[in-house]
PDB file of N, CA and C in Angstrom:
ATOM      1  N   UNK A   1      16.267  63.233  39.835  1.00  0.00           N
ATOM      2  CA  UNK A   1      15.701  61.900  39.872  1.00  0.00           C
ATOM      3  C   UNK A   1      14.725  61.710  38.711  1.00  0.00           C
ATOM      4  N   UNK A   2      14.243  62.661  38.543  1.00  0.00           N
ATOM      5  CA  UNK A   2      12.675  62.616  37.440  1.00  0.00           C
ATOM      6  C   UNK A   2      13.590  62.391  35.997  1.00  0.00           C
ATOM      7  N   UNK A   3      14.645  63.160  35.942  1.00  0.00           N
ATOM      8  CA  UNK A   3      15.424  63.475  34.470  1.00  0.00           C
ATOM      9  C   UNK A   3      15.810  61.899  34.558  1.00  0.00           C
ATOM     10  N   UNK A   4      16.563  61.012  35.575  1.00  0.00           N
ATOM     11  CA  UNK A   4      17.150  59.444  35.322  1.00  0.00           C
ATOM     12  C   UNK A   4      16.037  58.830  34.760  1.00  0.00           C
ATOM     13  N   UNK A   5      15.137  58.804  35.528  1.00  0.00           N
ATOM     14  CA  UNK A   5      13.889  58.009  34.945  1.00  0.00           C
ATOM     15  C   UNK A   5      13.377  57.947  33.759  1.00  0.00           C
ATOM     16  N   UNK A   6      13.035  59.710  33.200  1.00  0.00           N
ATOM     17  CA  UNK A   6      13.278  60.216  31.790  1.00  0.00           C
ATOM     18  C   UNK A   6      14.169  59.573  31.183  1.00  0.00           C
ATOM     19  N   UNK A   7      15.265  59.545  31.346  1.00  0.00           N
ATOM     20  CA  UNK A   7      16.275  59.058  30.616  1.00  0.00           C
ATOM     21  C   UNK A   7      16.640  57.537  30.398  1.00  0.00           C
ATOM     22  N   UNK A   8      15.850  56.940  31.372  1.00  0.00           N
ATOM     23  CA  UNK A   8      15.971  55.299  31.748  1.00  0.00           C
ATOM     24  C   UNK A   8      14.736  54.736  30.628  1.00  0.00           C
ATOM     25  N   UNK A   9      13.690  55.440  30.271  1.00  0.00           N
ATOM     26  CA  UNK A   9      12.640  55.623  29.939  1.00  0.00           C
ATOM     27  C   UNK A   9      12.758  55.594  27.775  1.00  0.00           C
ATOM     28  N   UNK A  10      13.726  56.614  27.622  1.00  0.00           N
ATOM     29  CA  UNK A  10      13.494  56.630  26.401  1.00  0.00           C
ATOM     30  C   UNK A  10      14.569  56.044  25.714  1.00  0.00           C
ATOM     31  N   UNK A  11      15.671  55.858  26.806  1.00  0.00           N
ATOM     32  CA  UNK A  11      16.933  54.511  26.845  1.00  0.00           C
ATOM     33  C   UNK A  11      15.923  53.290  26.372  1.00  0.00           C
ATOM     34  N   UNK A  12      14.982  52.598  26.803  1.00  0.00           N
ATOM     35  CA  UNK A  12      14.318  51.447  27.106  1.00  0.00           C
ATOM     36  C   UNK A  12      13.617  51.421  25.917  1.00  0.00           C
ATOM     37  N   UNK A  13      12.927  52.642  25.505  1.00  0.00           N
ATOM     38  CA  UNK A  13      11.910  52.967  24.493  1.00  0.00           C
ATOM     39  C   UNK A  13      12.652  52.866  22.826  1.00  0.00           C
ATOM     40  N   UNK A  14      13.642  53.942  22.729  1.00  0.00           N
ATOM     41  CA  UNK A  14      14.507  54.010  21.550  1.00  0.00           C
ATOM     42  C   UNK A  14      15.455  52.085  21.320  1.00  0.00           C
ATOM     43  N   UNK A  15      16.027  51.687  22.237  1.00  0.00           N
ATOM     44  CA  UNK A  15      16.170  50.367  21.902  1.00  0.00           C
ATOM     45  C   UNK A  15      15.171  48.966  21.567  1.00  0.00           C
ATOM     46  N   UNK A  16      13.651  49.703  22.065  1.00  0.00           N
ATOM     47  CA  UNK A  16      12.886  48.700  21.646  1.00  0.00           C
ATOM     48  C   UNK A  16      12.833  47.842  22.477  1.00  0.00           C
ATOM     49  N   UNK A  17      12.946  48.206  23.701  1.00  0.00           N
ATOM     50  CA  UNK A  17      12.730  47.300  24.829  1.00  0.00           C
ATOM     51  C   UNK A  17      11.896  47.918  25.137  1.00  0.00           C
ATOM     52  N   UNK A  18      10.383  47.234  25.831  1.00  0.00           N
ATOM     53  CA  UNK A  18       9.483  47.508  26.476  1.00  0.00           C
ATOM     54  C   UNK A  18       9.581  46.823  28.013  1.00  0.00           C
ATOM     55  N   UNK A  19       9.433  47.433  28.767  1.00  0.00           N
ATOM     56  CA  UNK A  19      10.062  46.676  29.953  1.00  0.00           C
ATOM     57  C   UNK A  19       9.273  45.849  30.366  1.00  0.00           C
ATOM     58  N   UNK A  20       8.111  45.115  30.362  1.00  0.00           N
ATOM     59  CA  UNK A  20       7.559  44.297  30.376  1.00  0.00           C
ATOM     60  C   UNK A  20       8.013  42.865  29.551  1.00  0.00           C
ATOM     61  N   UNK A  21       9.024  43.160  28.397  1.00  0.00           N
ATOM     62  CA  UNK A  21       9.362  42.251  27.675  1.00  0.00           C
ATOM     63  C   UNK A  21      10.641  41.865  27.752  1.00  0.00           C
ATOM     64  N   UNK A  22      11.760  42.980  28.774  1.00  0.00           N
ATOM     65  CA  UNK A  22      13.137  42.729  28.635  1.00  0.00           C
ATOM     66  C   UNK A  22      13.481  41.115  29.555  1.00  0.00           C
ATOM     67  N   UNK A  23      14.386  40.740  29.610  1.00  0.00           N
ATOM     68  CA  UNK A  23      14.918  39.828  30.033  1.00  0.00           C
ATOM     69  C   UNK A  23      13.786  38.677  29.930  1.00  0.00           C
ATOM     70  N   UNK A  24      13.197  38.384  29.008  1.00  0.00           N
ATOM     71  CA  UNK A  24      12.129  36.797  29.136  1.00  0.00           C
ATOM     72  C   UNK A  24      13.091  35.776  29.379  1.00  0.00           C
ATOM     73  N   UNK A  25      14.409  35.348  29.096  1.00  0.00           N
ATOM     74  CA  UNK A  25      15.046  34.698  29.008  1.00  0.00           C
ATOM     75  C   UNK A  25      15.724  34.002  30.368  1.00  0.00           C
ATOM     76  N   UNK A  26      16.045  35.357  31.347  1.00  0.00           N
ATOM     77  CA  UNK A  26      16.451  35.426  32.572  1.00  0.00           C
ATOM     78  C   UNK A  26      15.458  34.934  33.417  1.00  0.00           C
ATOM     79  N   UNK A  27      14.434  35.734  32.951  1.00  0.00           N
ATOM     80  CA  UNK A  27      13.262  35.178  34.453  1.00  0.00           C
ATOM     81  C   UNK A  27      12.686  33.648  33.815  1.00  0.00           C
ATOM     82  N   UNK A  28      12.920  33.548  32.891  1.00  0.00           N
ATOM     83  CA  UNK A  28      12.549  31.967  32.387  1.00  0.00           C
ATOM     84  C   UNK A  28      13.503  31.131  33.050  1.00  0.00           C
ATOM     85  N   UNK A  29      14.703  31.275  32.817  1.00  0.00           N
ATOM     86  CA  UNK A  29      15.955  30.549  33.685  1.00  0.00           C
ATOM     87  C   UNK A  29      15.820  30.531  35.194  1.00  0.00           C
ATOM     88  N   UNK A  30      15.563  31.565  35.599  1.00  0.00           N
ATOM     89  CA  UNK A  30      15.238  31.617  36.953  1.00  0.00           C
ATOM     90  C   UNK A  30      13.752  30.907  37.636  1.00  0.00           C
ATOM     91  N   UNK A  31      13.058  31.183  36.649  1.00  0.00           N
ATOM     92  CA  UNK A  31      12.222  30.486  37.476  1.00  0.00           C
ATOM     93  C   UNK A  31      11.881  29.052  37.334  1.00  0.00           C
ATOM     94  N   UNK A  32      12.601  28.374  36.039  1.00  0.00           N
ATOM     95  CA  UNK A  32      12.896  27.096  35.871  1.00  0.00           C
ATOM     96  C   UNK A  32      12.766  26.287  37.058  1.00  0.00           C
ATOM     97  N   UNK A  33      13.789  26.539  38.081  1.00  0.00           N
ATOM     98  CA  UNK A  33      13.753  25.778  39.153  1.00  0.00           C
ATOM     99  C   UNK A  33      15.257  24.724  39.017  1.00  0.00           C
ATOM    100  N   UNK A  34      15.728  24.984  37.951  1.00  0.00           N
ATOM    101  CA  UNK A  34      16.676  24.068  37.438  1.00  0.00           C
ATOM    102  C   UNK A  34      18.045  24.444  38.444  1.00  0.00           C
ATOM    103  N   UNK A  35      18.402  22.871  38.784  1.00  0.00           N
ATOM    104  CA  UNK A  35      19.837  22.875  39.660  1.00  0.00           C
ATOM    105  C   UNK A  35      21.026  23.973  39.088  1.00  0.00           C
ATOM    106  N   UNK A  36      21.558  24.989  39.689  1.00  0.00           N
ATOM    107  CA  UNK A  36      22.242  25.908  39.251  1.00  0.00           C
ATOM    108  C   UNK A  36      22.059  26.952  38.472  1.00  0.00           C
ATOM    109  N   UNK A  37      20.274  27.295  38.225  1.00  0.00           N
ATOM    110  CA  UNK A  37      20.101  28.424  37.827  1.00  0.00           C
ATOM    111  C   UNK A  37      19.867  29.359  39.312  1.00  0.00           C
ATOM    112  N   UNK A  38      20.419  30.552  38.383  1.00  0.00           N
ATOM    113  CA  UNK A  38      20.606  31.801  39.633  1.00  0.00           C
ATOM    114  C   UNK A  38      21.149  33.079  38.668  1.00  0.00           C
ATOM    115  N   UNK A  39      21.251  33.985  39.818  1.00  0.00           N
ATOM    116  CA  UNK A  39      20.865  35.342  38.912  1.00  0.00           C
ATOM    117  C   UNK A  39      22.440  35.317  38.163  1.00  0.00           C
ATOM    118  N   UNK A  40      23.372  35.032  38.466  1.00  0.00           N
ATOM    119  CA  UNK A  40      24.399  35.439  37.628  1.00  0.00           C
ATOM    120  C   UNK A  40      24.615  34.647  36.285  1.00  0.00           C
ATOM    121  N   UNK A  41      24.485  33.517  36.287  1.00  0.00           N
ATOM    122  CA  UNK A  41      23.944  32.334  35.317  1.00  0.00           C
ATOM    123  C   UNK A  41      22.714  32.475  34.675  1.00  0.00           C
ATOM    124  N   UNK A  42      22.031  32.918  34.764  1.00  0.00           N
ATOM    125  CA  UNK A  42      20.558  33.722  34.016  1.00  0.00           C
ATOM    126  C   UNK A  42      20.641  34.907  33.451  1.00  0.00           C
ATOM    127  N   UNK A  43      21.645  35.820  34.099  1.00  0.00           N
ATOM    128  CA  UNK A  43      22.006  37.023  33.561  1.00  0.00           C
ATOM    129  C   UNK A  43      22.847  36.744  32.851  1.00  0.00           C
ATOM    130  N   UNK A  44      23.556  35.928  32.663  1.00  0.00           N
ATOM    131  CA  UNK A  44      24.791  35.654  31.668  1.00  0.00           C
ATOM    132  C   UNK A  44      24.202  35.279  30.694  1.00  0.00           C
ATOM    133  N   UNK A  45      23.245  34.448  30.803  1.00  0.00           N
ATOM    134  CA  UNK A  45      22.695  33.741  29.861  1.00  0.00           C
ATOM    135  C   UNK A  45      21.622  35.199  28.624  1.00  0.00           C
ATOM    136  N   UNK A  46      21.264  35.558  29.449  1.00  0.00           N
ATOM    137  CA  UNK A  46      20.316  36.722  29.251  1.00  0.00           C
ATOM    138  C   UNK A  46      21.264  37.954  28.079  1.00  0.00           C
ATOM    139  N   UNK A  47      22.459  38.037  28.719  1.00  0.00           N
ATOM    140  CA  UNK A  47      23.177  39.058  28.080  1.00  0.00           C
ATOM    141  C   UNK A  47      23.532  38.284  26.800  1.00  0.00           C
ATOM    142  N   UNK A  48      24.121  37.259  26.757  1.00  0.00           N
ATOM    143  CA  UNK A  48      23.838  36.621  25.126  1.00  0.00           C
ATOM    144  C   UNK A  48      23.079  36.918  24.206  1.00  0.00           C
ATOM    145  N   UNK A  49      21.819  36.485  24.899  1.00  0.00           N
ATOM    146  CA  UNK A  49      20.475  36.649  24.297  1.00  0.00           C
ATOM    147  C   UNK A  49      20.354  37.631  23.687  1.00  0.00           C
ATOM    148  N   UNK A  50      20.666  38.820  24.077  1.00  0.00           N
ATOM    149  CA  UNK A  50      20.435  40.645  23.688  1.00  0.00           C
ATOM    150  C   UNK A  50      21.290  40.404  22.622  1.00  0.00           C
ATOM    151  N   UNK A  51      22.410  39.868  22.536  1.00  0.00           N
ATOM    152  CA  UNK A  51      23.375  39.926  21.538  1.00  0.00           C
ATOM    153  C   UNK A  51      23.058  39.277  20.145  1.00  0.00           C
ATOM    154  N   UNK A  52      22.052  38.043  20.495  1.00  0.00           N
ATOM    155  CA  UNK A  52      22.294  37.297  19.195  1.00  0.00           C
ATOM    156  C   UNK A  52      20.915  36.828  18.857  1.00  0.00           C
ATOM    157  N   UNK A  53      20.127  36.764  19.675  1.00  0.00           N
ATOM    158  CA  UNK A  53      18.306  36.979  19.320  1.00  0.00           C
ATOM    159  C   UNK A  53      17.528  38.275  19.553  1.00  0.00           C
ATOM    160  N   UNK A  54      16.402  38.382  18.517  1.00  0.00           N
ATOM    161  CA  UNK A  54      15.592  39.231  18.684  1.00  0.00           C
ATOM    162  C   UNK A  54      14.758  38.911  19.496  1.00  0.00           C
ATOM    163  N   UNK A  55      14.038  40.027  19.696  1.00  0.00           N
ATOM    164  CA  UNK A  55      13.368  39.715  21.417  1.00  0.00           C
ATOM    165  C   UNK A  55      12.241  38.742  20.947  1.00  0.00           C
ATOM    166  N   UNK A  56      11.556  38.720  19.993  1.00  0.00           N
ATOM    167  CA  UNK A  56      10.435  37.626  19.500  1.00  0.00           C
ATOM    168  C   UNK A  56      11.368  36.454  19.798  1.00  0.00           C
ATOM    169  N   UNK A  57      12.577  35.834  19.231  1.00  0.00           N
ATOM    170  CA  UNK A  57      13.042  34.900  19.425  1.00  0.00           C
ATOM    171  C   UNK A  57      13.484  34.428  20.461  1.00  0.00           C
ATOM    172  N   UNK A  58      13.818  35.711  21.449  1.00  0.00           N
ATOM    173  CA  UNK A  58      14.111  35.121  23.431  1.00  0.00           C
ATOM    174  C   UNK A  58      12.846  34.993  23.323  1.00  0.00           C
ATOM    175  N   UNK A  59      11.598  35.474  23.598  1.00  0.00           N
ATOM    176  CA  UNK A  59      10.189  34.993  23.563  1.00  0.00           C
ATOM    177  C   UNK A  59       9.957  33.510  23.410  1.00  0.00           C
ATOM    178  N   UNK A  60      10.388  33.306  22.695  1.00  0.00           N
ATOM    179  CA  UNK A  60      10.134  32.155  21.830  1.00  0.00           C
ATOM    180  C   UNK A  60      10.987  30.621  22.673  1.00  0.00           C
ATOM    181  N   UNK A  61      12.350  31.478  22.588  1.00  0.00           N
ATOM    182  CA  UNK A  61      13.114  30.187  23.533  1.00  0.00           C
ATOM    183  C   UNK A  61      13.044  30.045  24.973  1.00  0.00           C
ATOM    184  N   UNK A  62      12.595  31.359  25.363  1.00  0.00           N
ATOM    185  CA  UNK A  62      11.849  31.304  26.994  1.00  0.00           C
ATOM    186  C   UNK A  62      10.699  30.571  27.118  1.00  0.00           C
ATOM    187  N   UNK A  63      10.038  29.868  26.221  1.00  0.00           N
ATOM    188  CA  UNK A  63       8.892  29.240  26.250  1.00  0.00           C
ATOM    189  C   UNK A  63       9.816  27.708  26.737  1.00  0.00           C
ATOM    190  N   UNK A  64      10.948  27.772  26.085  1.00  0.00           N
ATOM    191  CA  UNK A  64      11.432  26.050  26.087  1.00  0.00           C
ATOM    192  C   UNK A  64      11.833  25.665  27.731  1.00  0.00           C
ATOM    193  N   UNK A  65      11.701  26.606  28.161  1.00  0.00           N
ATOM    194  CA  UNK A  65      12.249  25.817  29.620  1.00  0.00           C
ATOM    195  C   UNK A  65      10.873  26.013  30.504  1.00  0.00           C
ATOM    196  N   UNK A  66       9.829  26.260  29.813  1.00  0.00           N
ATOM    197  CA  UNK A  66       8.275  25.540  30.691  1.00  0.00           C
ATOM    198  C   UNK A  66       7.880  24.611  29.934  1.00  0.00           C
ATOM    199  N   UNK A  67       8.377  24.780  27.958  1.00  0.00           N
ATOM    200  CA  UNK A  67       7.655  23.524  27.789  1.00  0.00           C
ATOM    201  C   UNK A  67       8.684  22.689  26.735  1.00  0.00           C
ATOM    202  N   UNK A  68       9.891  21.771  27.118  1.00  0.00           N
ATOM    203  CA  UNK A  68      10.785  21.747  26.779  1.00  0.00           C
ATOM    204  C   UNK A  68      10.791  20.928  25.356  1.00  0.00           C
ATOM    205  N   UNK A  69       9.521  20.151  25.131  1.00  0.00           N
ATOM    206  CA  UNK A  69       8.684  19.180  24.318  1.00  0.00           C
ATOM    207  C   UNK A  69       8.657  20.474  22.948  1.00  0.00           C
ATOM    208  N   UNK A  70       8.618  21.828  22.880  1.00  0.00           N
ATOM    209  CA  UNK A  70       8.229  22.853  22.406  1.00  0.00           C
ATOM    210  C   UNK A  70       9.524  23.095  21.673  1.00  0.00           C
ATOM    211  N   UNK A  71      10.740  22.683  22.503  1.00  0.00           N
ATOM    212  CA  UNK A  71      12.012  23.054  21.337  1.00  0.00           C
ATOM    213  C   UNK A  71      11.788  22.016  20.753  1.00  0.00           C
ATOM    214  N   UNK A  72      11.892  20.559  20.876  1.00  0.00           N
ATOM    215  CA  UNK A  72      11.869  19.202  19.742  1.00  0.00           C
ATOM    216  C   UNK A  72      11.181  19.652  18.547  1.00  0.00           C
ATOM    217  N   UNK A  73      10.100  20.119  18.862  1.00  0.00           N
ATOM    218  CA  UNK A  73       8.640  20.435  17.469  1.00  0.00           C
ATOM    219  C   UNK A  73       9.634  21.735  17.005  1.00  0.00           C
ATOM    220  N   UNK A  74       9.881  22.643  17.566  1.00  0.00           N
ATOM    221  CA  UNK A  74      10.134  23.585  16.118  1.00  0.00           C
ATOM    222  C   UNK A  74      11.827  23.405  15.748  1.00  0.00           C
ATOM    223  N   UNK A  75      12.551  22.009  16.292  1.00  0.00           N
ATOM    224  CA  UNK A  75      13.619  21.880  16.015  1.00  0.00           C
ATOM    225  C   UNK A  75      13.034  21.014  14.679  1.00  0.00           C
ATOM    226  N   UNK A  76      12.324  20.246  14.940  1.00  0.00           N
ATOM    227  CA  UNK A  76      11.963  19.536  13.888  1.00  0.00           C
ATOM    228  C   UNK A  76      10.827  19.735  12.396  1.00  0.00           C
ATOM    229  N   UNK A  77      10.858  21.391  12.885  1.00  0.00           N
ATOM    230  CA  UNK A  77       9.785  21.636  12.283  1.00  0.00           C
ATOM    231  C   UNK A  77      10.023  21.705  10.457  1.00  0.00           C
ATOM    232  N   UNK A  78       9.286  21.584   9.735  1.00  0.00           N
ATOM    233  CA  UNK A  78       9.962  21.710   8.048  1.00  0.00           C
ATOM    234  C   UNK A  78       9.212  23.513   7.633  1.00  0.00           C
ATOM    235  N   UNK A  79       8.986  24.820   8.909  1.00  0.00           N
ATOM    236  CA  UNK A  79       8.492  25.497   8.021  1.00  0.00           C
ATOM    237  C   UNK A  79      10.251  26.620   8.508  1.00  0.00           C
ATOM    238  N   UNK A  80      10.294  26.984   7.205  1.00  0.00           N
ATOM    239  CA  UNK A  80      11.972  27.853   6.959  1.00  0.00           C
ATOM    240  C   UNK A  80      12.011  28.542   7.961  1.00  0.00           C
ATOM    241  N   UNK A  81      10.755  29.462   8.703  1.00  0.00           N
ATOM    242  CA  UNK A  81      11.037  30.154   9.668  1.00  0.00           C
ATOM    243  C   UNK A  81      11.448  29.808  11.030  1.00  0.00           C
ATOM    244  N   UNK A  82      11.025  28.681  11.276  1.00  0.00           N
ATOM    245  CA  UNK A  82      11.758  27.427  12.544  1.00  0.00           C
ATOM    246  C   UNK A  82      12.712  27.314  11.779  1.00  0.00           C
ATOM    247  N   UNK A  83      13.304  26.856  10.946  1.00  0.00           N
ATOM    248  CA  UNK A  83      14.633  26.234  10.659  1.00  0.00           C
ATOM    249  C   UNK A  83      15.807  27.382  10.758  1.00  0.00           C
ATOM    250  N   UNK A  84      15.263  28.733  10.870  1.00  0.00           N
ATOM    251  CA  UNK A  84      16.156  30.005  10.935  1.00  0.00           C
ATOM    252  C   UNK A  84      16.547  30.611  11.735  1.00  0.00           C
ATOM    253  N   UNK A  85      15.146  30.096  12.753  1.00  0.00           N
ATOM    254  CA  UNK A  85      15.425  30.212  13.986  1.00  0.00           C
ATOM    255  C   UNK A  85      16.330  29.382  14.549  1.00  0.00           C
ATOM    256  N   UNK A  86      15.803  28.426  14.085  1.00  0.00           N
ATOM    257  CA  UNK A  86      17.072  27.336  15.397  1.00  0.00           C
ATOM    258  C   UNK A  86      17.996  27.246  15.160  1.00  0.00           C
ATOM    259  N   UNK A  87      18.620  27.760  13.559  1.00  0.00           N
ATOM    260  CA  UNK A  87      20.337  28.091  13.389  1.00  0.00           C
ATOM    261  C   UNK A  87      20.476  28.705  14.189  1.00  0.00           C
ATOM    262  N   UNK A  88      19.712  30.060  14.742  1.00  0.00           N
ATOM    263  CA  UNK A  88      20.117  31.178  15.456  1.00  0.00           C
ATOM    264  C   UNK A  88      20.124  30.843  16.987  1.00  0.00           C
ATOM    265  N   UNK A  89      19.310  29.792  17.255  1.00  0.00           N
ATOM    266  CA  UNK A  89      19.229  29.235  18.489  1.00  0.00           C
ATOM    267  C   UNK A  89      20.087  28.767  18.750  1.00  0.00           C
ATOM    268  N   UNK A  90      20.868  27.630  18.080  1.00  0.00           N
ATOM    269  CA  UNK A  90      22.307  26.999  18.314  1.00  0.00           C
ATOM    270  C   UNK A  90      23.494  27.654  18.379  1.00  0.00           C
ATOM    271  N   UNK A  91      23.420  28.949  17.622  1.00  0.00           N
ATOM    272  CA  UNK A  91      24.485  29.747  17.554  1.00  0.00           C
ATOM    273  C   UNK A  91      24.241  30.467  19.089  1.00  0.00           C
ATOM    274  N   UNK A  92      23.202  31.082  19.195  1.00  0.00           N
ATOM    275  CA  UNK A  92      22.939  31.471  20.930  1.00  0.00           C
ATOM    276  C   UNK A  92      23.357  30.583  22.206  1.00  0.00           C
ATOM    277  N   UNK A  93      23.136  29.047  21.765  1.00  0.00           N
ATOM    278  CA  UNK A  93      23.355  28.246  22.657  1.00  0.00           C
ATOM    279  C   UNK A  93      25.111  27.759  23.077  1.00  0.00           C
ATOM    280  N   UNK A  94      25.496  27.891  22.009  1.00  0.00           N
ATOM    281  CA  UNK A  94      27.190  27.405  21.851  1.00  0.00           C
ATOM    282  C   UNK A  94      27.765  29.145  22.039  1.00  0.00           C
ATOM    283  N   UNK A  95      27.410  30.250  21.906  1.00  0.00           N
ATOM    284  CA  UNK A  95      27.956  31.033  22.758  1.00  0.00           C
ATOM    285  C   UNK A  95      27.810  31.687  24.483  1.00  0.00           C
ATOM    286  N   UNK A  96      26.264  30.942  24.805  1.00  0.00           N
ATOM    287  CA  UNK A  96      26.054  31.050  26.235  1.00  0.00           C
ATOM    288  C   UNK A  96      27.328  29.795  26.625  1.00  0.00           C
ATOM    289  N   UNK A  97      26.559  29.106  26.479  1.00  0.00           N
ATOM    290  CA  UNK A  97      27.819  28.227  26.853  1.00  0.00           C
ATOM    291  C   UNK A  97      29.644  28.580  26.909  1.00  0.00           C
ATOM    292  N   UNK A  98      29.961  28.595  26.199  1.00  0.00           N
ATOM    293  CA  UNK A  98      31.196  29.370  26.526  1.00  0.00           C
ATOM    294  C   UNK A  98      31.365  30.609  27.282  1.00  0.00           C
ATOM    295  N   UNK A  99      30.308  31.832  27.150  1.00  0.00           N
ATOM    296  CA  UNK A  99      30.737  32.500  28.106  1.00  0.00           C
ATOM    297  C   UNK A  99      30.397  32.416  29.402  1.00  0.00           C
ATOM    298  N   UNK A 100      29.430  31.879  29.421  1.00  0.00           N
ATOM    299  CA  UNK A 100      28.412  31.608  30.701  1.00  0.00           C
ATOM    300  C   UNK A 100      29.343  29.994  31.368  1.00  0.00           C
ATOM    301  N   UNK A 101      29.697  29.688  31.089  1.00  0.00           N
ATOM    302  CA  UNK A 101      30.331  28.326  32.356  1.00  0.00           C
ATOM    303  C   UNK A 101      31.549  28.523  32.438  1.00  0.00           C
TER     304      UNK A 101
END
């Protein structure tokens, strides 16, 4: 049991997941409150996420579903690093979407 944990441990560590930080995306979806979020639809959504944002950037888009006013401003924002993001955001968004519905 001690060795899984070990091993769950430097699994978590060597990928750069701190477990305090994994899934922002999921528990953001989930706790939305939004009609048809739920764990398999949050986790779907979530497993995208790992795929095609860095965890600063799930950070970042987990903010948009408490403050949704927060994607408009850095959709609209003129500094390059919003604008690089939100390519990457749209590209995240048009592949949740397809796999996730």
């Amino acid at each position: 049991m001690r060795a899984a944990i070990l091993g769950l441990s430097l699994t978590l560590m060597l990928g750069g997941v701190a477990p305090a930080q994994a899934d922002a995306i999921k528990r953001a979806c989930i706790d939305s409150g939004r009609t048809g979020a739920n764990y398999a639809l949050c986790g779907c959504i979530q497993s995208v996420a790992n795929q095609t944002l860095s965890r600063s950037e799930q950070r970042k888009a987990a903010s948009f579903f408490a403050e949704p006013h927060r994607a408009q401003e850095v959709r609209q924002s003129d500094r390059a690093s919003d604008e690089r993001f939100w390519t990457r955001y749209r590209q995240f968004g048009a592949v949740a979407q397809n796999a996730c519905s």
